[in-house]
PDB file of N, CA and C in Angstrom:
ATOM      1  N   UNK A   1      -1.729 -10.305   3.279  1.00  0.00           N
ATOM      2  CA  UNK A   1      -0.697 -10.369   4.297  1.00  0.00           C
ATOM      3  C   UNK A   1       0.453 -11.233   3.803  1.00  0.00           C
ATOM      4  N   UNK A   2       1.919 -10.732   4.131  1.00  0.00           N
ATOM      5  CA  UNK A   2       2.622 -11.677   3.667  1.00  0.00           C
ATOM      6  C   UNK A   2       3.064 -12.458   4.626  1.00  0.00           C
ATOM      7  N   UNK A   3       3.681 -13.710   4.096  1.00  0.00           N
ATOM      8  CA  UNK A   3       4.226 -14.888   4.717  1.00  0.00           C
ATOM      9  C   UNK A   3       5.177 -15.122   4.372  1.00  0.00           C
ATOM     10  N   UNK A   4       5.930 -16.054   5.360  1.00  0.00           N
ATOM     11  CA  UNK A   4       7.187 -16.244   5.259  1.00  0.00           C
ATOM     12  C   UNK A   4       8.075 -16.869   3.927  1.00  0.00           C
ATOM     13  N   UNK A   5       6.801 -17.416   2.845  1.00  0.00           N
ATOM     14  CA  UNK A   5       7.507 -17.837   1.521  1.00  0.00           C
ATOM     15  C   UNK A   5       7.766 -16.347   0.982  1.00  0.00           C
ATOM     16  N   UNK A   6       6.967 -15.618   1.298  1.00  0.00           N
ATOM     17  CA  UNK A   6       7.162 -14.356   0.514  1.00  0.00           C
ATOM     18  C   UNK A   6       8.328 -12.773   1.510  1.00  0.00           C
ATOM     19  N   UNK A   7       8.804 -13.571   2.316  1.00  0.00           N
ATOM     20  CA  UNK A   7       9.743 -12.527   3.134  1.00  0.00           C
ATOM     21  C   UNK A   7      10.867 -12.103   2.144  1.00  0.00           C
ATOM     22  N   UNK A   8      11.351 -13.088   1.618  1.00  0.00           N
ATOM     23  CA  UNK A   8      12.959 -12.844   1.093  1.00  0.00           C
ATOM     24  C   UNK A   8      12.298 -11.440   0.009  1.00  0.00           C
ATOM     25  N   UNK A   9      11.638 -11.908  -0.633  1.00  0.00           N
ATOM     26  CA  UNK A   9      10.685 -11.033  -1.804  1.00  0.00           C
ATOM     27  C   UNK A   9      11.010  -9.849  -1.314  1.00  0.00           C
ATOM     28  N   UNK A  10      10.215  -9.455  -0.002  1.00  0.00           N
ATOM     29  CA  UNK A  10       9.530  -8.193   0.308  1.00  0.00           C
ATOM     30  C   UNK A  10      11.010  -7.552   0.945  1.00  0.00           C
ATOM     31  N   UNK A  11      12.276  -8.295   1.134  1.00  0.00           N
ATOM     32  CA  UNK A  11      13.263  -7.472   2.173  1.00  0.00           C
ATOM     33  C   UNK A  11      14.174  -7.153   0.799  1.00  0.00           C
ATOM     34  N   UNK A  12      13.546  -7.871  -0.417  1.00  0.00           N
ATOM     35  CA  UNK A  12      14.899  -7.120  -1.687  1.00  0.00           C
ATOM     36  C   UNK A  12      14.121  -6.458  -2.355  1.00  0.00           C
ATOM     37  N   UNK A  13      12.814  -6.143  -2.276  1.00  0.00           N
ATOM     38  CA  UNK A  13      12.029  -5.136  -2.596  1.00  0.00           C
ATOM     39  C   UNK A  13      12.215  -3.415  -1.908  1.00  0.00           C
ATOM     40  N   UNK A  14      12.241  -3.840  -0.353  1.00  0.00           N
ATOM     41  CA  UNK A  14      12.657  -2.996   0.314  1.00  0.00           C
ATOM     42  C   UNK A  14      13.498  -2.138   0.223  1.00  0.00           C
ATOM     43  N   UNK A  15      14.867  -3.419   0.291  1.00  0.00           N
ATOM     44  CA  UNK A  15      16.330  -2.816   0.535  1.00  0.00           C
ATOM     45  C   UNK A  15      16.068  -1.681  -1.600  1.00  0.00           C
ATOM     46  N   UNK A  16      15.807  -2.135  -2.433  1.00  0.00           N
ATOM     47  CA  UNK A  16      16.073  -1.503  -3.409  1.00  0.00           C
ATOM     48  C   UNK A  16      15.098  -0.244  -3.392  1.00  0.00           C
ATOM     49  N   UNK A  17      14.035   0.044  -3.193  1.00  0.00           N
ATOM     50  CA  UNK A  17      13.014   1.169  -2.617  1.00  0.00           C
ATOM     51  C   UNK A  17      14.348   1.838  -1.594  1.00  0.00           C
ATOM     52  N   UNK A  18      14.664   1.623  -0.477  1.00  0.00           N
ATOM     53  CA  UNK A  18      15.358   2.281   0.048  1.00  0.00           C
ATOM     54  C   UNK A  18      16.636   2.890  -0.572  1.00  0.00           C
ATOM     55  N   UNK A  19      17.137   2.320  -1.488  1.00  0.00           N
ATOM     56  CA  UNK A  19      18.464   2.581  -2.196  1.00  0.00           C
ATOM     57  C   UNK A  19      18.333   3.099  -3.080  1.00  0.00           C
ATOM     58  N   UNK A  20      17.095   3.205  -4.102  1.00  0.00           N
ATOM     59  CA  UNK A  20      16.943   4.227  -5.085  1.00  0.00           C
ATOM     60  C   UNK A  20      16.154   5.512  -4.236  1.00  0.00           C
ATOM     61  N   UNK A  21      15.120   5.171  -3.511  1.00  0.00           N
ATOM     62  CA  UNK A  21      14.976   6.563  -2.832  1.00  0.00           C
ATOM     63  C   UNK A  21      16.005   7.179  -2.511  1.00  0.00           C
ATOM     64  N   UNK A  22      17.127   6.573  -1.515  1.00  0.00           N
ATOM     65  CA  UNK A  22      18.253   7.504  -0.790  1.00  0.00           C
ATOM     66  C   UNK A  22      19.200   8.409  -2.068  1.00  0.00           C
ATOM     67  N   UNK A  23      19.594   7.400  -3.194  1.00  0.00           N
ATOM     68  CA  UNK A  23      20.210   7.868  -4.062  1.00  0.00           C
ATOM     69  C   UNK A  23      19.391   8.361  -5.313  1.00  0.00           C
ATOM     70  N   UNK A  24      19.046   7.785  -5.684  1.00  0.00           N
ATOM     71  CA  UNK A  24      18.819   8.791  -7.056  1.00  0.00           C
ATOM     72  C   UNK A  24      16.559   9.565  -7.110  1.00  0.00           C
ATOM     73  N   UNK A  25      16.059   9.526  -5.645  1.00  0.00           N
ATOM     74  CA  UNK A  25      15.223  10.072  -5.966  1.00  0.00           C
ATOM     75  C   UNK A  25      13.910   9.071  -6.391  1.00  0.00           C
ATOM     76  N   UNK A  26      12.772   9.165  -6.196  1.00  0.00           N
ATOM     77  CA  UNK A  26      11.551   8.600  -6.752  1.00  0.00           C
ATOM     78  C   UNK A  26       9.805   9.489  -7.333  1.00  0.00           C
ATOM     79  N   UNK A  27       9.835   8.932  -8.188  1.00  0.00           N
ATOM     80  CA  UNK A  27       8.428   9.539  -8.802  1.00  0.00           C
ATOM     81  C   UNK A  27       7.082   8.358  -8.875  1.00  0.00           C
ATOM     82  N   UNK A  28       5.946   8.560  -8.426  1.00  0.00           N
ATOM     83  CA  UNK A  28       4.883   7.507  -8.608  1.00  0.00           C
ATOM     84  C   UNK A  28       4.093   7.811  -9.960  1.00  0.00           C
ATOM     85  N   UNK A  29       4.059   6.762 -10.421  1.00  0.00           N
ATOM     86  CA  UNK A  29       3.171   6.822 -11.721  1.00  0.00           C
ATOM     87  C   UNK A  29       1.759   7.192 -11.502  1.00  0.00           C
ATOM     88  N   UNK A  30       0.633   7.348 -12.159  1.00  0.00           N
ATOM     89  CA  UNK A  30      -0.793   6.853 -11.991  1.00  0.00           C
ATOM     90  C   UNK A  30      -1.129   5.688 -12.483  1.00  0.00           C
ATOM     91  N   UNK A  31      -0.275   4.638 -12.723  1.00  0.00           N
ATOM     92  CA  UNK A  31      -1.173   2.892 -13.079  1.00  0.00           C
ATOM     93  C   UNK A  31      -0.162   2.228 -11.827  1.00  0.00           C
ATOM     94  N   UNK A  32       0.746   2.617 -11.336  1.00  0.00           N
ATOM     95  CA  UNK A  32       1.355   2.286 -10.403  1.00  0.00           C
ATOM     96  C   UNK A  32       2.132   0.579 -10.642  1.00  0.00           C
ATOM     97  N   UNK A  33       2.779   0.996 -12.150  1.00  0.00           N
ATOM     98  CA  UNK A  33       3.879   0.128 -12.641  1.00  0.00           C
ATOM     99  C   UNK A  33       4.854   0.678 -12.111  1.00  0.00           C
ATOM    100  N   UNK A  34       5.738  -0.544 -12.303  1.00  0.00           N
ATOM    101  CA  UNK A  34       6.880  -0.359 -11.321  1.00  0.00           C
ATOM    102  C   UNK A  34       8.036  -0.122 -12.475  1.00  0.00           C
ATOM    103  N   UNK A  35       8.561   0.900 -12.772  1.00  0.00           N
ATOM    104  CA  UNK A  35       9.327   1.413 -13.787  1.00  0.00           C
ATOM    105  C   UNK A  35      10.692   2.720 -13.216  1.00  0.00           C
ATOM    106  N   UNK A  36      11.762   2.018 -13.790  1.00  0.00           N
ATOM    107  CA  UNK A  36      12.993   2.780 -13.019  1.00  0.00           C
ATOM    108  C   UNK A  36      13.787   3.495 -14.289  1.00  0.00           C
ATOM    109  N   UNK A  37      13.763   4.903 -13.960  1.00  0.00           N
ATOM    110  CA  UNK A  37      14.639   5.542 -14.958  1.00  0.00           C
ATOM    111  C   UNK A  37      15.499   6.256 -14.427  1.00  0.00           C
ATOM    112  N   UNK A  38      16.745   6.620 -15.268  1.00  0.00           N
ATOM    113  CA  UNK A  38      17.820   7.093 -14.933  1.00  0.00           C
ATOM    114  C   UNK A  38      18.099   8.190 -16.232  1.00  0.00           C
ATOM    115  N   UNK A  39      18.489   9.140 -15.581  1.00  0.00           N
ATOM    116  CA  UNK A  39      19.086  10.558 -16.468  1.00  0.00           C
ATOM    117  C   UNK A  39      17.786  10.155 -17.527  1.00  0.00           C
ATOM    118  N   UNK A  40      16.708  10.122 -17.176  1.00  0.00           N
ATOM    119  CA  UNK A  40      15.407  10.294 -18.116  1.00  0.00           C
ATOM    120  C   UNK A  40      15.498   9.234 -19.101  1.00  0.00           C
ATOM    121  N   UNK A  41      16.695   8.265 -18.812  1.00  0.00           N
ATOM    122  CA  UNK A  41      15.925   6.990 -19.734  1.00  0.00           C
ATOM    123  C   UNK A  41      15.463   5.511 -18.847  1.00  0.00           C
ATOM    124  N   UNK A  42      14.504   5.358 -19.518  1.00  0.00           N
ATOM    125  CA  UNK A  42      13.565   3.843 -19.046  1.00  0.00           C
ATOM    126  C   UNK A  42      14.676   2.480 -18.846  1.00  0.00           C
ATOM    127  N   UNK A  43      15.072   2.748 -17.601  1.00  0.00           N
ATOM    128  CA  UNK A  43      16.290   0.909 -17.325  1.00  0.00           C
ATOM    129  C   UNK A  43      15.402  -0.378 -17.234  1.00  0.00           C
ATOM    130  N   UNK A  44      14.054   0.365 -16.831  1.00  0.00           N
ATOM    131  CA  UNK A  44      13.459  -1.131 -16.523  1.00  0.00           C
ATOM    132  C   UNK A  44      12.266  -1.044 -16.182  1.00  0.00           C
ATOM    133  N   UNK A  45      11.145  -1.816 -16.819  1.00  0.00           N
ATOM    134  CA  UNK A  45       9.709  -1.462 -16.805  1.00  0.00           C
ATOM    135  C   UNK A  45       9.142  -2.958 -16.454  1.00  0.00           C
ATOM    136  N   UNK A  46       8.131  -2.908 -14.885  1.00  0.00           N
ATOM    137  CA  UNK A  46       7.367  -3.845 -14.839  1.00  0.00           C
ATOM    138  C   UNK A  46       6.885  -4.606 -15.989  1.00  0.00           C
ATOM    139  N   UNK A  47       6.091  -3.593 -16.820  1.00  0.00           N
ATOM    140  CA  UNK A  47       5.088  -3.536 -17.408  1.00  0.00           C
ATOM    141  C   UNK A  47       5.819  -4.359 -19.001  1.00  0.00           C
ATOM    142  N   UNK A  48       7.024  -3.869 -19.078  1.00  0.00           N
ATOM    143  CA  UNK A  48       7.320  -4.780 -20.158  1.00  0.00           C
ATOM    144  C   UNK A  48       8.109  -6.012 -20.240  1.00  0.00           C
ATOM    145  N   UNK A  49       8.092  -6.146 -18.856  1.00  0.00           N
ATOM    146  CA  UNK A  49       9.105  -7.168 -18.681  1.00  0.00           C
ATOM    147  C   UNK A  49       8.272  -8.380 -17.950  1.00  0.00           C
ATOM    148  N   UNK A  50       7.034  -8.053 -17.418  1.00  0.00           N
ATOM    149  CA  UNK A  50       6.121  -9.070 -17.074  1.00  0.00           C
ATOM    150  C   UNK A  50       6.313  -9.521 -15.851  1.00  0.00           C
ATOM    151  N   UNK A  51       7.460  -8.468 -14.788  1.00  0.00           N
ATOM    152  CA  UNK A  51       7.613  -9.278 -13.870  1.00  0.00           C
ATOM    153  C   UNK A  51       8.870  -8.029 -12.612  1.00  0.00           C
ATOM    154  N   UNK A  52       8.709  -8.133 -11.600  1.00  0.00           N
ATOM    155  CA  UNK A  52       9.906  -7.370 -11.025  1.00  0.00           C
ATOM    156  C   UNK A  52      11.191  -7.525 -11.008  1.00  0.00           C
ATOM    157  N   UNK A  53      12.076  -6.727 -11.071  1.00  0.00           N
ATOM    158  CA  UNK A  53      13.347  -6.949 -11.315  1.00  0.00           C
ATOM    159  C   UNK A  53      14.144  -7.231 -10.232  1.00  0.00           C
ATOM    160  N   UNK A  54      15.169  -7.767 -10.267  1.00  0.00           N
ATOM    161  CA  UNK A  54      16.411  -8.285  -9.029  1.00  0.00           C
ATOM    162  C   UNK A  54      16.934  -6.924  -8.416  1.00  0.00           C
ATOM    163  N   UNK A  55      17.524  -6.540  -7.529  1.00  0.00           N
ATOM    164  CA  UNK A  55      17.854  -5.283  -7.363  1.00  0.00           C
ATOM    165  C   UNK A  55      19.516  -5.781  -8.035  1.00  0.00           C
ATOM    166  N   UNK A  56      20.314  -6.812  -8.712  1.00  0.00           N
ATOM    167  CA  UNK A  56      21.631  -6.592  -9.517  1.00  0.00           C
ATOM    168  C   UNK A  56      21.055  -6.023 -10.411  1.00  0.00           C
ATOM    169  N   UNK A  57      19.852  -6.364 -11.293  1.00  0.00           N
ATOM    170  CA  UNK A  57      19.415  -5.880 -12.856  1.00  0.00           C
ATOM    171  C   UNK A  57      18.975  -4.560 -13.045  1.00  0.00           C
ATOM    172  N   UNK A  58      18.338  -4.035 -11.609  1.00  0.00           N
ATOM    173  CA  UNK A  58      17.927  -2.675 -11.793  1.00  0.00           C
ATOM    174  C   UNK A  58      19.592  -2.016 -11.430  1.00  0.00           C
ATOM    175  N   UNK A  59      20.541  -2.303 -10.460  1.00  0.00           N
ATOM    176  CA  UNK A  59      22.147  -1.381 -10.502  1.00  0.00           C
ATOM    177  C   UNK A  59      22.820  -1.916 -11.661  1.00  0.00           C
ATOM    178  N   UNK A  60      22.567  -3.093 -11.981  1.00  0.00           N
ATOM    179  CA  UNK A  60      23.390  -3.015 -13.680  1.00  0.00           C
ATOM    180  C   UNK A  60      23.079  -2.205 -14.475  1.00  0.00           C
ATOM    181  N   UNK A  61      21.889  -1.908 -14.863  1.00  0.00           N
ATOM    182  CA  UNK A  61      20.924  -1.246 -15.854  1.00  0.00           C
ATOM    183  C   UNK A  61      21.372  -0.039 -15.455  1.00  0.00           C
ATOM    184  N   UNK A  62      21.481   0.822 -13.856  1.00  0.00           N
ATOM    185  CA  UNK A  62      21.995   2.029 -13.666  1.00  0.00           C
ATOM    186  C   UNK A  62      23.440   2.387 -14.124  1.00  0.00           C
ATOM    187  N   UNK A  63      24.283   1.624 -13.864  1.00  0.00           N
ATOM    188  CA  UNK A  63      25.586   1.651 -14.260  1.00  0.00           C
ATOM    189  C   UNK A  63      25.977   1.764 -15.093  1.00  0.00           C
ATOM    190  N   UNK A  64      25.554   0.718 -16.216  1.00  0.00           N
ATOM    191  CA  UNK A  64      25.444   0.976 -17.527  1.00  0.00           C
ATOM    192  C   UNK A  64      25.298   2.207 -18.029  1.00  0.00           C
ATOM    193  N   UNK A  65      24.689   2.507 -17.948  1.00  0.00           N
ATOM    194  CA  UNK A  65      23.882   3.835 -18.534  1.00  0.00           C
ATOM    195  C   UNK A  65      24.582   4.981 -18.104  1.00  0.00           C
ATOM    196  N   UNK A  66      24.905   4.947 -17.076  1.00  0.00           N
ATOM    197  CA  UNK A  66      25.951   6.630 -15.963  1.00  0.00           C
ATOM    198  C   UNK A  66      27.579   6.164 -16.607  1.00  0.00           C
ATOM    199  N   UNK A  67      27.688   4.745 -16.687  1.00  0.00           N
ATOM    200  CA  UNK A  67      29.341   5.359 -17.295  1.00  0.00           C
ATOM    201  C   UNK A  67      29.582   5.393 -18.351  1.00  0.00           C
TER     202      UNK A  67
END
């Protein structure tokens, strides 16, 4: 269950789940790492980065890449 140290966490977790669903679409893995790609390349991988990303680092990483 979460708690209130862990709210801010779970509402920029959210808001970015909601913002890549609305816009660019979502796929679930089977190990259920948390990994974001764009036009089929890898912006950002739980799994290699040891940790979740900010939702600036996952729209930088998009931006980058689309312009």
């Amino acid at each position: 269950m979460c708690n209130a140290s862990c709210d801010g966490w779970l509402t920029r977790f959210k808001g970015l789940q909601t913002f890549l669903n609305g816009n660019f679409g979502v796929s679930y893995g089977a190990r259920c790492d948390f990994e974001v790609f764009a036009n089929g390349t890898l912006v950002f991988s739980k799994a290699q980065e040891g940790a979740y990303p900010s939702s600036p680092a996952v729209l930088g990483a998009i931006e980058a890449l689309v312009a």
